[in-house]
PDB file of N, CA and C in Angstrom:
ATOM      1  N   UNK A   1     107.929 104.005  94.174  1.00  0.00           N
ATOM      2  CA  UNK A   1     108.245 105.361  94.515  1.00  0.00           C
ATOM      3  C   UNK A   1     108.837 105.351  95.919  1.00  0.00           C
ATOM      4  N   UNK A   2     110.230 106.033  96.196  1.00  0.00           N
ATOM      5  CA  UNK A   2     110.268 106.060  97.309  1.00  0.00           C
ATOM      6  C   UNK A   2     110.759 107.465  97.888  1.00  0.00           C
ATOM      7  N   UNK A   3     110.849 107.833  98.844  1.00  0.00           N
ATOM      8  CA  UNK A   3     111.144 108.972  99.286  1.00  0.00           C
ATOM      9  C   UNK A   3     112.023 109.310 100.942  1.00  0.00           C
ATOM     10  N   UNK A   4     113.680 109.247 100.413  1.00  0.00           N
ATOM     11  CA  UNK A   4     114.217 109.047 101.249  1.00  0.00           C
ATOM     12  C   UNK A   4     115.253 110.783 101.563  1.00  0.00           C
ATOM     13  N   UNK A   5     115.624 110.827 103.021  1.00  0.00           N
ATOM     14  CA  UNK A   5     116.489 112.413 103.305  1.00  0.00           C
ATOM     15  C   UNK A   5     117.243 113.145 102.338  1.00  0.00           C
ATOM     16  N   UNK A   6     117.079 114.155 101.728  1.00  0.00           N
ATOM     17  CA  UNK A   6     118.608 114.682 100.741  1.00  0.00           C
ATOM     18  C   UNK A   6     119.594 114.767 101.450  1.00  0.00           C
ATOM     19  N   UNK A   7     119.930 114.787 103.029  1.00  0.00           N
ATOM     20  CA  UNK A   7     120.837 115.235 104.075  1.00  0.00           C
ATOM     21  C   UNK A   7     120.126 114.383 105.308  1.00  0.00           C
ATOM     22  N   UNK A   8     121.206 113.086 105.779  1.00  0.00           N
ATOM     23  CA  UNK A   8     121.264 112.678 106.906  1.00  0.00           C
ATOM     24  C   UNK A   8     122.019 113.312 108.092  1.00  0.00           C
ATOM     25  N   UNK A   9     122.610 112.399 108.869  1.00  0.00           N
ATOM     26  CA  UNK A   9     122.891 112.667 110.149  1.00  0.00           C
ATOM     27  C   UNK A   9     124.554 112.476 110.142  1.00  0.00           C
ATOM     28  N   UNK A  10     124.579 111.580 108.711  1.00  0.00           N
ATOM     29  CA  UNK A  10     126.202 110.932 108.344  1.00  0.00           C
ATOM     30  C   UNK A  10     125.832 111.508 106.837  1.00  0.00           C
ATOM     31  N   UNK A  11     127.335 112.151 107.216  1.00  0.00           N
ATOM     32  CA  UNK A  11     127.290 112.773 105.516  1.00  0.00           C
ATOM     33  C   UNK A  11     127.549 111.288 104.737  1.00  0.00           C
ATOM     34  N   UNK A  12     128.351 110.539 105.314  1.00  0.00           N
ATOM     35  CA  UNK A  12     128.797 109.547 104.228  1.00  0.00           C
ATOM     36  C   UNK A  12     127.809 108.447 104.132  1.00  0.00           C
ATOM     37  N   UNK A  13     126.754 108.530 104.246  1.00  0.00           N
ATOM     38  CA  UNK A  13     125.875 107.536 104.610  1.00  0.00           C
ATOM     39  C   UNK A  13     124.863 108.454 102.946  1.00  0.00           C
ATOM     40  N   UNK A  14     124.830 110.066 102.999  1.00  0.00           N
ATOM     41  CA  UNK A  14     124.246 110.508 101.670  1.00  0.00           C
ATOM     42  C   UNK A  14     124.864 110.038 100.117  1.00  0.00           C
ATOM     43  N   UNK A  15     126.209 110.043 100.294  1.00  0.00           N
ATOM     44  CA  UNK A  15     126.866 109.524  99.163  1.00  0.00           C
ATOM     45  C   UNK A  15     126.764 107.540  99.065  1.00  0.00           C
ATOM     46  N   UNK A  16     126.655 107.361 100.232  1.00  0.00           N
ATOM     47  CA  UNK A  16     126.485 105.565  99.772  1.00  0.00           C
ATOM     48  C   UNK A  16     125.150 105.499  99.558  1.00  0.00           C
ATOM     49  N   UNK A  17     124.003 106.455  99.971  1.00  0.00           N
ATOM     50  CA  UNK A  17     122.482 106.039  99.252  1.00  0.00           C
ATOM     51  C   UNK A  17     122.621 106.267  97.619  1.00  0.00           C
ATOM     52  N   UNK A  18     122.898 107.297  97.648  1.00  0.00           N
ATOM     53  CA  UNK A  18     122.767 107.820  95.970  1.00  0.00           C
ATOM     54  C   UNK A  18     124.047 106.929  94.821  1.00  0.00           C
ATOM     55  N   UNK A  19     124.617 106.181  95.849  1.00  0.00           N
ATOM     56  CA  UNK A  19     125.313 105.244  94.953  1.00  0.00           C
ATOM     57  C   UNK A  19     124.637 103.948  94.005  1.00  0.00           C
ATOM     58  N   UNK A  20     123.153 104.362  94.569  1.00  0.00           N
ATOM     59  CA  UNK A  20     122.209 103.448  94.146  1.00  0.00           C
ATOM     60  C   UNK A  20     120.975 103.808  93.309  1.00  0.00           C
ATOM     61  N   UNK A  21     121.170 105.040  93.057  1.00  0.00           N
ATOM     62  CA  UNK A  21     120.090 106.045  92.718  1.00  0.00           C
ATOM     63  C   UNK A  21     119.962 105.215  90.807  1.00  0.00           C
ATOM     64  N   UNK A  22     121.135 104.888  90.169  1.00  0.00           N
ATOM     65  CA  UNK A  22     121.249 104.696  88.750  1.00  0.00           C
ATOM     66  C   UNK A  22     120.359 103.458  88.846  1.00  0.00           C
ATOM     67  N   UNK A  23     120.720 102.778  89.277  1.00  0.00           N
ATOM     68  CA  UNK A  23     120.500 101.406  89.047  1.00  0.00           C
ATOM     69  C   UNK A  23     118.655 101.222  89.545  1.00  0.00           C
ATOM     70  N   UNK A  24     117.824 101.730  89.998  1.00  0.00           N
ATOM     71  CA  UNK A  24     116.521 102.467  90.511  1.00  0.00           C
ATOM     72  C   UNK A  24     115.816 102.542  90.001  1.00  0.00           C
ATOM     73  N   UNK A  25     116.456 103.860  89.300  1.00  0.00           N
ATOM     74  CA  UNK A  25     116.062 104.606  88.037  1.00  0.00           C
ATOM     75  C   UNK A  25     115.873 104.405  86.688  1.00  0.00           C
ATOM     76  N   UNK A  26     116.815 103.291  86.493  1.00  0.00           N
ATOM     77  CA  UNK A  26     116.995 102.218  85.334  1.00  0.00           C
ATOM     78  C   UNK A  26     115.914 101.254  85.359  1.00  0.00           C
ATOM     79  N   UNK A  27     115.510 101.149  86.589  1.00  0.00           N
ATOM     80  CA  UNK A  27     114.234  99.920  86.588  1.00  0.00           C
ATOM     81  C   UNK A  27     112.851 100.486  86.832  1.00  0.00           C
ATOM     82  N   UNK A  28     112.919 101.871  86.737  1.00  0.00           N
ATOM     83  CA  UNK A  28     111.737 103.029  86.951  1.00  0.00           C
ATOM     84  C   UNK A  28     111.307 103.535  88.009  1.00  0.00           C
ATOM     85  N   UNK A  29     111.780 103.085  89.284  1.00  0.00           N
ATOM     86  CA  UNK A  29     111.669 103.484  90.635  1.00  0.00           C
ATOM     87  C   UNK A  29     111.457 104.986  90.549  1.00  0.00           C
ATOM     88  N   UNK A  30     110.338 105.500  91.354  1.00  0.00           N
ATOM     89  CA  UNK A  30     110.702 107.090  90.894  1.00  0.00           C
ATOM     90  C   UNK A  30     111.263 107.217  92.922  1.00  0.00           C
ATOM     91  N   UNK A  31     112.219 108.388  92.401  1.00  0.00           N
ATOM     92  CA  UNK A  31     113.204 109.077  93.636  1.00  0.00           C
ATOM     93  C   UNK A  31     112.895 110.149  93.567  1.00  0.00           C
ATOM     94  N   UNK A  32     112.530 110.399  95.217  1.00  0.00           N
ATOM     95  CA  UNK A  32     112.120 111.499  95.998  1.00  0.00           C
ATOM     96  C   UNK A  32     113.320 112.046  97.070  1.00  0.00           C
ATOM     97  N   UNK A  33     113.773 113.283  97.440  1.00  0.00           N
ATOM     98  CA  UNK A  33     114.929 113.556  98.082  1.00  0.00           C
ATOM     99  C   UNK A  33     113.976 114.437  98.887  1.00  0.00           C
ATOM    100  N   UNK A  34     113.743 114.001 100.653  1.00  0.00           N
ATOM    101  CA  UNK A  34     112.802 115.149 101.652  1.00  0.00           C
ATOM    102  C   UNK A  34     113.902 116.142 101.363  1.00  0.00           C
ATOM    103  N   UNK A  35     113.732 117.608 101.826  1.00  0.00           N
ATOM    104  CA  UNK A  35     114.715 118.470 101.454  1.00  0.00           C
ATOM    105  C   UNK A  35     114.029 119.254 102.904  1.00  0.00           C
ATOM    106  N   UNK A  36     113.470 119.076 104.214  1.00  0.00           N
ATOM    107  CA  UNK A  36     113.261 119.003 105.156  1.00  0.00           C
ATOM    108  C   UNK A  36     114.135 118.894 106.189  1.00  0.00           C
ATOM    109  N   UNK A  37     113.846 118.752 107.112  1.00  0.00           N
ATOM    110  CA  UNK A  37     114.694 118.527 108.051  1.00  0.00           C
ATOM    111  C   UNK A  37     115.039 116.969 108.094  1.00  0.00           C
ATOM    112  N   UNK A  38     116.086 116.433 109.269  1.00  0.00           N
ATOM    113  CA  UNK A  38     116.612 114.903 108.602  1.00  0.00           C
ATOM    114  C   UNK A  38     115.255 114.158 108.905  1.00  0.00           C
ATOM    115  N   UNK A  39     114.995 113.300 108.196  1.00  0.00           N
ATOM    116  CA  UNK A  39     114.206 112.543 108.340  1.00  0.00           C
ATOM    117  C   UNK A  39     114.340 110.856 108.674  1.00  0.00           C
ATOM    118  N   UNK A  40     114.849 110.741 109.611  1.00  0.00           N
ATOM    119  CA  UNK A  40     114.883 109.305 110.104  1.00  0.00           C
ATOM    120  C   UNK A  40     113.968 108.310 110.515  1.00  0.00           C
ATOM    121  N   UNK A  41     112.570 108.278 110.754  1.00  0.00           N
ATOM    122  CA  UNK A  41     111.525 107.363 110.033  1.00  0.00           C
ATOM    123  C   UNK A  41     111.533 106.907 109.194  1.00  0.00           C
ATOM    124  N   UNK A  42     110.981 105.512 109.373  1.00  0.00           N
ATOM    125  CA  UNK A  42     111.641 104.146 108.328  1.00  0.00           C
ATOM    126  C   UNK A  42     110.082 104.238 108.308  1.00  0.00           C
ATOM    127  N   UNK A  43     109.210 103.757 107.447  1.00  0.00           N
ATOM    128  CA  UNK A  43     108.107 104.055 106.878  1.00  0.00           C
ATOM    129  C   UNK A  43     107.890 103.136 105.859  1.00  0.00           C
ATOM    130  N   UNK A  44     106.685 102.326 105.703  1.00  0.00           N
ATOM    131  CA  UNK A  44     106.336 101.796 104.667  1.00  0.00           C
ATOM    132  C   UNK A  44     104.796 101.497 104.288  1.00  0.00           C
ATOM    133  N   UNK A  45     103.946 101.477 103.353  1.00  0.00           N
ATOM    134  CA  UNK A  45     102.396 100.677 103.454  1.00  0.00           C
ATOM    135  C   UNK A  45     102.679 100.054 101.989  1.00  0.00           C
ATOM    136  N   UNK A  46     102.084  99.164 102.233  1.00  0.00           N
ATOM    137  CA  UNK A  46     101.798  98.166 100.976  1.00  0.00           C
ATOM    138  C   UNK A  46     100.213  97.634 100.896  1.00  0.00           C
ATOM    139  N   UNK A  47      99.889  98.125  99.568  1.00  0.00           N
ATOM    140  CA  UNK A  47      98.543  97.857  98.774  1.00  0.00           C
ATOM    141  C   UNK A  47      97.428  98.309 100.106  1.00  0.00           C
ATOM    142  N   UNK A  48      97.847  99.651 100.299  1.00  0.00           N
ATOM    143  CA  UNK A  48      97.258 100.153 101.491  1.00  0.00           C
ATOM    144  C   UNK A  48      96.058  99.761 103.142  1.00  0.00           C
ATOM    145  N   UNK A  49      97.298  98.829 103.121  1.00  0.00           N
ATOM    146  CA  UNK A  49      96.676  97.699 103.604  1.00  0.00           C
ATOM    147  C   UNK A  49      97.747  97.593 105.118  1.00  0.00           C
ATOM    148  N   UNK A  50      98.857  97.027 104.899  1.00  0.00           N
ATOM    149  CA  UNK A  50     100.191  96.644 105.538  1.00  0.00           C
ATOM    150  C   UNK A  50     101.013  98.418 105.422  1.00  0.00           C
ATOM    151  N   UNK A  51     100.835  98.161 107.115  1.00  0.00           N
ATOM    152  CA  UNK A  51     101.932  99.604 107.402  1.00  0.00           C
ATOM    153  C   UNK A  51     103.168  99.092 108.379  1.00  0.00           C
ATOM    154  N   UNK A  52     104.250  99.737 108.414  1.00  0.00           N
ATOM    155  CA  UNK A  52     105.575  99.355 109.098  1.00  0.00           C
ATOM    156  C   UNK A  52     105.315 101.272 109.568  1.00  0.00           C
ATOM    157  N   UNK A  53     106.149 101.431 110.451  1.00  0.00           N
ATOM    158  CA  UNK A  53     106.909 102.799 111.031  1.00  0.00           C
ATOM    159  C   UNK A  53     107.911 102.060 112.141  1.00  0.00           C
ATOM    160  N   UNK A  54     108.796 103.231 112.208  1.00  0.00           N
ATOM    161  CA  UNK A  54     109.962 102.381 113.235  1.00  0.00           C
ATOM    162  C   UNK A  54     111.620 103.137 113.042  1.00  0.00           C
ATOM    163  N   UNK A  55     112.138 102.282 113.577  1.00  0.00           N
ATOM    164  CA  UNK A  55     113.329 102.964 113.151  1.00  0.00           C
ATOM    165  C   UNK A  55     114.656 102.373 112.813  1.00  0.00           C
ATOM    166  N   UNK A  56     113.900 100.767 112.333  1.00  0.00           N
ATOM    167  CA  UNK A  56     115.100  99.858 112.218  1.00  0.00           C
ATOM    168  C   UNK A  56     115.318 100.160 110.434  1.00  0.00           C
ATOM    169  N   UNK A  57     117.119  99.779 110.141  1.00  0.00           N
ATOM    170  CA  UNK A  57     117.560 100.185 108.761  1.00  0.00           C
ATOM    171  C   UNK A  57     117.383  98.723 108.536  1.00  0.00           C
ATOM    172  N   UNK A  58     118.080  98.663 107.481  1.00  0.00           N
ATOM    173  CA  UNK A  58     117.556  97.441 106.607  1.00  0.00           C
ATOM    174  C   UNK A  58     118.992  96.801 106.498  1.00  0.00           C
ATOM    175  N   UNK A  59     119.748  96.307 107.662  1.00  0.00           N
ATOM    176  CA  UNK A  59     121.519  96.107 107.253  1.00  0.00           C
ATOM    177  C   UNK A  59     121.555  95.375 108.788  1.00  0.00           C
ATOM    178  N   UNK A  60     122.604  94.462 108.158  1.00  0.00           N
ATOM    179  CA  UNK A  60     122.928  93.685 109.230  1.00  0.00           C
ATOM    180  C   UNK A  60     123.354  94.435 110.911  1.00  0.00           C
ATOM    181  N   UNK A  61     123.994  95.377 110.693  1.00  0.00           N
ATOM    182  CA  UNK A  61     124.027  96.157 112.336  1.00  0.00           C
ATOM    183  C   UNK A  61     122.677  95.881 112.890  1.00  0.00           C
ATOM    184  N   UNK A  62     121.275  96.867 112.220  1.00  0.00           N
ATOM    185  CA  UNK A  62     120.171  97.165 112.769  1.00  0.00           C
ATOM    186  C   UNK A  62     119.752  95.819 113.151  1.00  0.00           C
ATOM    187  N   UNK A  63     119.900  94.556 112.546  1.00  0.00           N
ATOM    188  CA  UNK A  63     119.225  93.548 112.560  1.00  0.00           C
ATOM    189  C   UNK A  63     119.613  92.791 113.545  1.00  0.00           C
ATOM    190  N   UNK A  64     120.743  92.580 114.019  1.00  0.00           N
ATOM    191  CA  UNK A  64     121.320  92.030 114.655  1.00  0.00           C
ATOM    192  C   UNK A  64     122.199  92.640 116.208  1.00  0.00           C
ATOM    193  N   UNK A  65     122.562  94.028 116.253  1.00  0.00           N
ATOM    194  CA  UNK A  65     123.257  94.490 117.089  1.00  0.00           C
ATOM    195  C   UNK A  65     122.493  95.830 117.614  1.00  0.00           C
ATOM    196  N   UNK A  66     121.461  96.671 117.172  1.00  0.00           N
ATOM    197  CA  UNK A  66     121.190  97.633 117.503  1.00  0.00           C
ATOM    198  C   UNK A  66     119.920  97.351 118.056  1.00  0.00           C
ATOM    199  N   UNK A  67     119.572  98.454 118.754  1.00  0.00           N
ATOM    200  CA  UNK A  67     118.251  98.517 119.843  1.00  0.00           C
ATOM    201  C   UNK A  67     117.348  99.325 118.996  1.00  0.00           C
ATOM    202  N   UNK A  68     116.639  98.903 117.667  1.00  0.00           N
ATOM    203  CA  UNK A  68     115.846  99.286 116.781  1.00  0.00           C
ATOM    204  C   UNK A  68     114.105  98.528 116.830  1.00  0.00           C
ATOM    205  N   UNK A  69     113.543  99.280 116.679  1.00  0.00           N
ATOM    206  CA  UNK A  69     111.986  98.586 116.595  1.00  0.00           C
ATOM    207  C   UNK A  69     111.431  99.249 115.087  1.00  0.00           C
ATOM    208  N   UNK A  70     110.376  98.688 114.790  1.00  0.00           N
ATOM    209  CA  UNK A  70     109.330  98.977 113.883  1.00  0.00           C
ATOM    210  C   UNK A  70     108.075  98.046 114.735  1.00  0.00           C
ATOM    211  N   UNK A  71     106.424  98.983 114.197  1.00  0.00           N
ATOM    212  CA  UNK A  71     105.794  98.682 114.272  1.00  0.00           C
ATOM    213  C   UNK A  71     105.201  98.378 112.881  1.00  0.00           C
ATOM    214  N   UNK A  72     104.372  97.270 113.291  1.00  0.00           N
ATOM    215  CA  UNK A  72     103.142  96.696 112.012  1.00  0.00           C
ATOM    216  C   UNK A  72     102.172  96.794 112.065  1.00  0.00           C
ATOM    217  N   UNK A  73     101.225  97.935 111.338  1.00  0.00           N
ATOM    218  CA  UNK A  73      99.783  97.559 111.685  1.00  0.00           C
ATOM    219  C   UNK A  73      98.997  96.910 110.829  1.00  0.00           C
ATOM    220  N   UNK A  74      98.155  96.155 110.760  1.00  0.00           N
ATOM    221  CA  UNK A  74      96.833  95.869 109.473  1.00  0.00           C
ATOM    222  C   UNK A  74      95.846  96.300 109.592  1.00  0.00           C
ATOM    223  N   UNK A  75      95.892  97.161 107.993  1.00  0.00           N
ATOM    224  CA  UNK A  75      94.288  97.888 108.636  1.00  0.00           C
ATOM    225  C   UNK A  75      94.371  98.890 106.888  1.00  0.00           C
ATOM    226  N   UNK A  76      93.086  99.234 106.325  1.00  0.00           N
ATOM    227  CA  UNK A  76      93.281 100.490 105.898  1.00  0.00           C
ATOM    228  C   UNK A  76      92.764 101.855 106.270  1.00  0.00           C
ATOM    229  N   UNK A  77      92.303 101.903 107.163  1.00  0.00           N
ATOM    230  CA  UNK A  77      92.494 103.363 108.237  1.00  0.00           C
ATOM    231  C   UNK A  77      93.654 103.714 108.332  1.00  0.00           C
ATOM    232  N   UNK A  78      94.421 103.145 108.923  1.00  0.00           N
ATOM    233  CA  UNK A  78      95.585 103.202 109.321  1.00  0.00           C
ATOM    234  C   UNK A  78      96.817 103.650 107.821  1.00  0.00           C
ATOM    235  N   UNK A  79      96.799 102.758 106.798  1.00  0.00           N
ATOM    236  CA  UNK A  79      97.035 102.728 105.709  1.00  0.00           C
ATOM    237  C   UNK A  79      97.345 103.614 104.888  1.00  0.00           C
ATOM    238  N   UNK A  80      95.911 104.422 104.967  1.00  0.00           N
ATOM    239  CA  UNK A  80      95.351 105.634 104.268  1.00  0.00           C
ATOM    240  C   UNK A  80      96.030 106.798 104.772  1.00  0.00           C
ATOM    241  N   UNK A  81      96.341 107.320 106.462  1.00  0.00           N
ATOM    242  CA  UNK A  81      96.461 107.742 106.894  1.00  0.00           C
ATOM    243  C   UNK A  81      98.399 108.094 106.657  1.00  0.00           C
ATOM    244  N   UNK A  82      99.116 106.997 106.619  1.00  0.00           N
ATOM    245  CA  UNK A  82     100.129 106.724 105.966  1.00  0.00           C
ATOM    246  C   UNK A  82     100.297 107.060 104.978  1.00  0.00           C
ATOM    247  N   UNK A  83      99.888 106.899 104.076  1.00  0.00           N
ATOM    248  CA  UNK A  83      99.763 107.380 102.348  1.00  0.00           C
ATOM    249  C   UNK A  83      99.769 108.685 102.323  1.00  0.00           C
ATOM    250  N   UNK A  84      98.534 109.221 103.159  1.00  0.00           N
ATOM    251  CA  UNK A  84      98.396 110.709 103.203  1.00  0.00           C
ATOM    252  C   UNK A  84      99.306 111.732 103.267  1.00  0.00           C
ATOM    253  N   UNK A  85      99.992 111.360 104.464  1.00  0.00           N
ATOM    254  CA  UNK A  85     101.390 111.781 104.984  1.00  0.00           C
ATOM    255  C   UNK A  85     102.684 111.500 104.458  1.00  0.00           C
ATOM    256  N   UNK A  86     102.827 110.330 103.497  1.00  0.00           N
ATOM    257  CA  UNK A  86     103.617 110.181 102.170  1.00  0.00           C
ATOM    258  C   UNK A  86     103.273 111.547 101.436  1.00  0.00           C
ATOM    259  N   UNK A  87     101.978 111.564 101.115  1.00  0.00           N
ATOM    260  CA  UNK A  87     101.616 112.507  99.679  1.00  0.00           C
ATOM    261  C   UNK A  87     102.097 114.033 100.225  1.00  0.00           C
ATOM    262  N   UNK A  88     102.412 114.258 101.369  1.00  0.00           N
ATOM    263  CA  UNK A  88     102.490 115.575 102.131  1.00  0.00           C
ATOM    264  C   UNK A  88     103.530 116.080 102.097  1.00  0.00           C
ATOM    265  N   UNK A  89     104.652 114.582 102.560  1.00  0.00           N
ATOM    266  CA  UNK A  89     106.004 114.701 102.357  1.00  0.00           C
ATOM    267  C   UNK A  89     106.744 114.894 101.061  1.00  0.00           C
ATOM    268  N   UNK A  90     105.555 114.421  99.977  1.00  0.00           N
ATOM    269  CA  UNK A  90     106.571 114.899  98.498  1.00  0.00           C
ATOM    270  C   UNK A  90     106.357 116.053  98.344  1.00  0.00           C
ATOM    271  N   UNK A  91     105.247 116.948  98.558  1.00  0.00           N
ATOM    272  CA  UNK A  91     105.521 117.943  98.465  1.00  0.00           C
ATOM    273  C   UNK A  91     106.343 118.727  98.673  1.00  0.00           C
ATOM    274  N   UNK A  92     107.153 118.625  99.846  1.00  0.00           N
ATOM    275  CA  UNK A  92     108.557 118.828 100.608  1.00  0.00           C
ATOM    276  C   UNK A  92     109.741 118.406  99.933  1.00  0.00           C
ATOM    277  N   UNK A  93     109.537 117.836  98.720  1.00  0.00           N
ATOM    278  CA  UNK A  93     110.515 117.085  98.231  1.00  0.00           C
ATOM    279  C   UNK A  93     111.119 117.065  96.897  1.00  0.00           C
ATOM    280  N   UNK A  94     111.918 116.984  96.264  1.00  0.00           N
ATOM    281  CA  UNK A  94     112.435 117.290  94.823  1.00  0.00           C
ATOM    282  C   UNK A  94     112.378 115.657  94.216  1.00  0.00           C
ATOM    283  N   UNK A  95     111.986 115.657  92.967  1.00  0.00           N
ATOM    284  CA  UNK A  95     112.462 114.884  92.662  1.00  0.00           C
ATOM    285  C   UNK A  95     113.681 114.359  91.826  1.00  0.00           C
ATOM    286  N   UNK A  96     114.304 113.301  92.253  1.00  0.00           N
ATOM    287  CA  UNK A  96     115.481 113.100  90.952  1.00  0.00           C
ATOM    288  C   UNK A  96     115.532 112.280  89.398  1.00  0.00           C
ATOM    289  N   UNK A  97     115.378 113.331  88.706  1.00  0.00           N
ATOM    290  CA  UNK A  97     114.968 112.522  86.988  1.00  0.00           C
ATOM    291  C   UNK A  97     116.576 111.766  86.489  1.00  0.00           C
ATOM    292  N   UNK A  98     116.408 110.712  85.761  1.00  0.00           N
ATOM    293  CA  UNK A  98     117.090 110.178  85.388  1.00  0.00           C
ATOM    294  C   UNK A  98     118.588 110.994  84.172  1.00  0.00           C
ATOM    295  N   UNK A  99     117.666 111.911  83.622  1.00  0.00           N
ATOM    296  CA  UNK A  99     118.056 112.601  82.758  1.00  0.00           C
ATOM    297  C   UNK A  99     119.544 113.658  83.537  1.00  0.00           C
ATOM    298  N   UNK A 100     118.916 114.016  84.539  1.00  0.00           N
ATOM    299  CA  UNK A 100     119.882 115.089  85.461  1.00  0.00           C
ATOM    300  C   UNK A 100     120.918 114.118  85.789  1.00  0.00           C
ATOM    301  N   UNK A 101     120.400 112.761  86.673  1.00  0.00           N
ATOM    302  CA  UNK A 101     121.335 111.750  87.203  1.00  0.00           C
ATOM    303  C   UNK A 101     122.552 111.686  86.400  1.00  0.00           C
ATOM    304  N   UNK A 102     122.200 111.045  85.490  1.00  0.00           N
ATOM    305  CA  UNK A 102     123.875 110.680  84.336  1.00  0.00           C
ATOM    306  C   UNK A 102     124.236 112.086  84.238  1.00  0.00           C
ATOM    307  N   UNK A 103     123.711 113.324  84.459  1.00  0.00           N
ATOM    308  CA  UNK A 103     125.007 114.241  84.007  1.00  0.00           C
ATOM    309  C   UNK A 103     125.652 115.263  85.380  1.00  0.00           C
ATOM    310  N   UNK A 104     125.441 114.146  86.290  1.00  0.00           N
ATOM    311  CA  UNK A 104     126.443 114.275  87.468  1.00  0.00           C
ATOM    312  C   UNK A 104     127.625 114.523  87.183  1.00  0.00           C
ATOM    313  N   UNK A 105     128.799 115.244  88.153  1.00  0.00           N
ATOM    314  CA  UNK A 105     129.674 115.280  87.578  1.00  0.00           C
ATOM    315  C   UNK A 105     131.189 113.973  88.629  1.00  0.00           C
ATOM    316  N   UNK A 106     131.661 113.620  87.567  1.00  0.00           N
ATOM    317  CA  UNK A 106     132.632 112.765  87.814  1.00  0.00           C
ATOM    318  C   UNK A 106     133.458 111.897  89.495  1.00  0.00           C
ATOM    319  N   UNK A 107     133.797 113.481  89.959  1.00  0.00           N
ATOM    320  CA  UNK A 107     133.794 113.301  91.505  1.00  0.00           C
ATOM    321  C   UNK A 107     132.406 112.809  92.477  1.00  0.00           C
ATOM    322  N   UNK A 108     131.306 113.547  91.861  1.00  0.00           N
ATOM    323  CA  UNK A 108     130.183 112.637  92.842  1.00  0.00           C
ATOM    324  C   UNK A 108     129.969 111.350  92.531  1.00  0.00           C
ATOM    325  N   UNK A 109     130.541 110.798  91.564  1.00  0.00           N
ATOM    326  CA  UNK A 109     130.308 109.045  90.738  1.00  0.00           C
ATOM    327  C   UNK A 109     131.089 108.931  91.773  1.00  0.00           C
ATOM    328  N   UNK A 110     132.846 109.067  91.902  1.00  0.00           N
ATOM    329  CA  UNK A 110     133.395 108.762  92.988  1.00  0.00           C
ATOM    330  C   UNK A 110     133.341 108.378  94.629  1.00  0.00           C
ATOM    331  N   UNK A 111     132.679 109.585  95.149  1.00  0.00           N
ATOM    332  CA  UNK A 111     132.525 109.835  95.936  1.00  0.00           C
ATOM    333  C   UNK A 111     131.251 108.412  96.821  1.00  0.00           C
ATOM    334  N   UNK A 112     130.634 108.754  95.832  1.00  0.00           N
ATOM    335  CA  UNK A 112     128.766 108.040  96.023  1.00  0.00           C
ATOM    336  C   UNK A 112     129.831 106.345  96.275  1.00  0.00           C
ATOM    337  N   UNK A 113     130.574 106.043  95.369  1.00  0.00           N
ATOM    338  CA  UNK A 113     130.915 104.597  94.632  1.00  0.00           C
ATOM    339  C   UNK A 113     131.840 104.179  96.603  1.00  0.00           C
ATOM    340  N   UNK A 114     132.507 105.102  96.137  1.00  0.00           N
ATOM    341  CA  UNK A 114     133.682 104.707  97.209  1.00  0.00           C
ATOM    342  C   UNK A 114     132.623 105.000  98.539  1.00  0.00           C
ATOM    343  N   UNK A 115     132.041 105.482  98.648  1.00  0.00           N
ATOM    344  CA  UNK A 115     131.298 105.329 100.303  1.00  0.00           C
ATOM    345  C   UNK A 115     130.352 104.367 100.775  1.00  0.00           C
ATOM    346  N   UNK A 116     130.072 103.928  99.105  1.00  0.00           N
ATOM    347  CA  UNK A 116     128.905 102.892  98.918  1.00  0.00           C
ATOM    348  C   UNK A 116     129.583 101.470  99.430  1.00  0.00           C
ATOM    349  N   UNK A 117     131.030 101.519  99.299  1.00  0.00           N
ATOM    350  CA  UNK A 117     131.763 100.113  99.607  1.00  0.00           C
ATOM    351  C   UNK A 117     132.412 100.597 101.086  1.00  0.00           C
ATOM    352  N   UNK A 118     132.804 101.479 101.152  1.00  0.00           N
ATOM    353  CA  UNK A 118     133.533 101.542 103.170  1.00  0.00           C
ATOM    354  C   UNK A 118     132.019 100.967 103.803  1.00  0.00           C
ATOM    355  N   UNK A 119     131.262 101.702 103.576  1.00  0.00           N
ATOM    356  CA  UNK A 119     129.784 101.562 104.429  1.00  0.00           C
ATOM    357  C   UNK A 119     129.345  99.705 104.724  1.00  0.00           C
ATOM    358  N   UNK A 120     129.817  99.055 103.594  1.00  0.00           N
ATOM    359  CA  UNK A 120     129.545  97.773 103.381  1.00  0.00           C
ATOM    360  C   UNK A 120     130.205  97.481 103.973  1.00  0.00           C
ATOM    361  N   UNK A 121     131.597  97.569 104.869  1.00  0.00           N
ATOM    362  CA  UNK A 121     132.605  96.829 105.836  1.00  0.00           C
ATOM    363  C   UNK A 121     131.889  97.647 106.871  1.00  0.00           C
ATOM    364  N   UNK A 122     131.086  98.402 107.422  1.00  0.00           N
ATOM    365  CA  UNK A 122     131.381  99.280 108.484  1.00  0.00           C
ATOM    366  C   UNK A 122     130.235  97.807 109.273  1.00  0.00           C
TER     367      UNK A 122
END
């Protein structure tokens, strides 16, 4: 499950996420769109155990050229507390069913496709 901005900071940065939304969805990922204000916290817990927060992306810029951090904690206090505030944020949030996805219309296939590849040279 993940739960990422309906509206960033770069419009074209919304059409290269959702260029990925099919392929997700196809493997059962469920998609969450905050419908909030932008949400740029990078966020993660695993087996509520392992937490990340921070603000590094997951792409060679952040990794290599930008002045990005994340923190790691271990713990499930910490964990829980994370989760919580996940469960808070879907509320805030729509989800996207697979069913709606495919009957997008034509120009947003475009749009999503072609921003999904400039973004990859940027």
């Amino acid at each position: 499950m993940i739960l990422v901005p309906k509206r960033s900071d770069v419009r074209i940065i919304d059409y290269a996420t959702r260029a990925l939304y099919s392929r997700l969805l196809k493997w059962g990922v469920r998609i969450f769109e905050w419908e909030g204000p932008v949400l740029h916290a990078k966020t993660a817990v695993v087996d509520g155990r392992w937490s990340t927060i921070g603000s590094s992306n997951i792409d060679q810029l952040s990794f290599f050229y930008n002045l990005e951090v994340n923190v790691v904690v271990l713990g499930a206090t910490f964990g829980d507390k994370m989760e919580g505030m996940f469960w808070d944020d879907l509320k805030s949030s729509r989800e996207i069913r697979a069913t709606e996805w495919t009957r997008r219309n034509w120009l947003q296939r475009l749009l999503e496709n072609t921003f999904y590849y400039i973004v990859g040279w940027i």
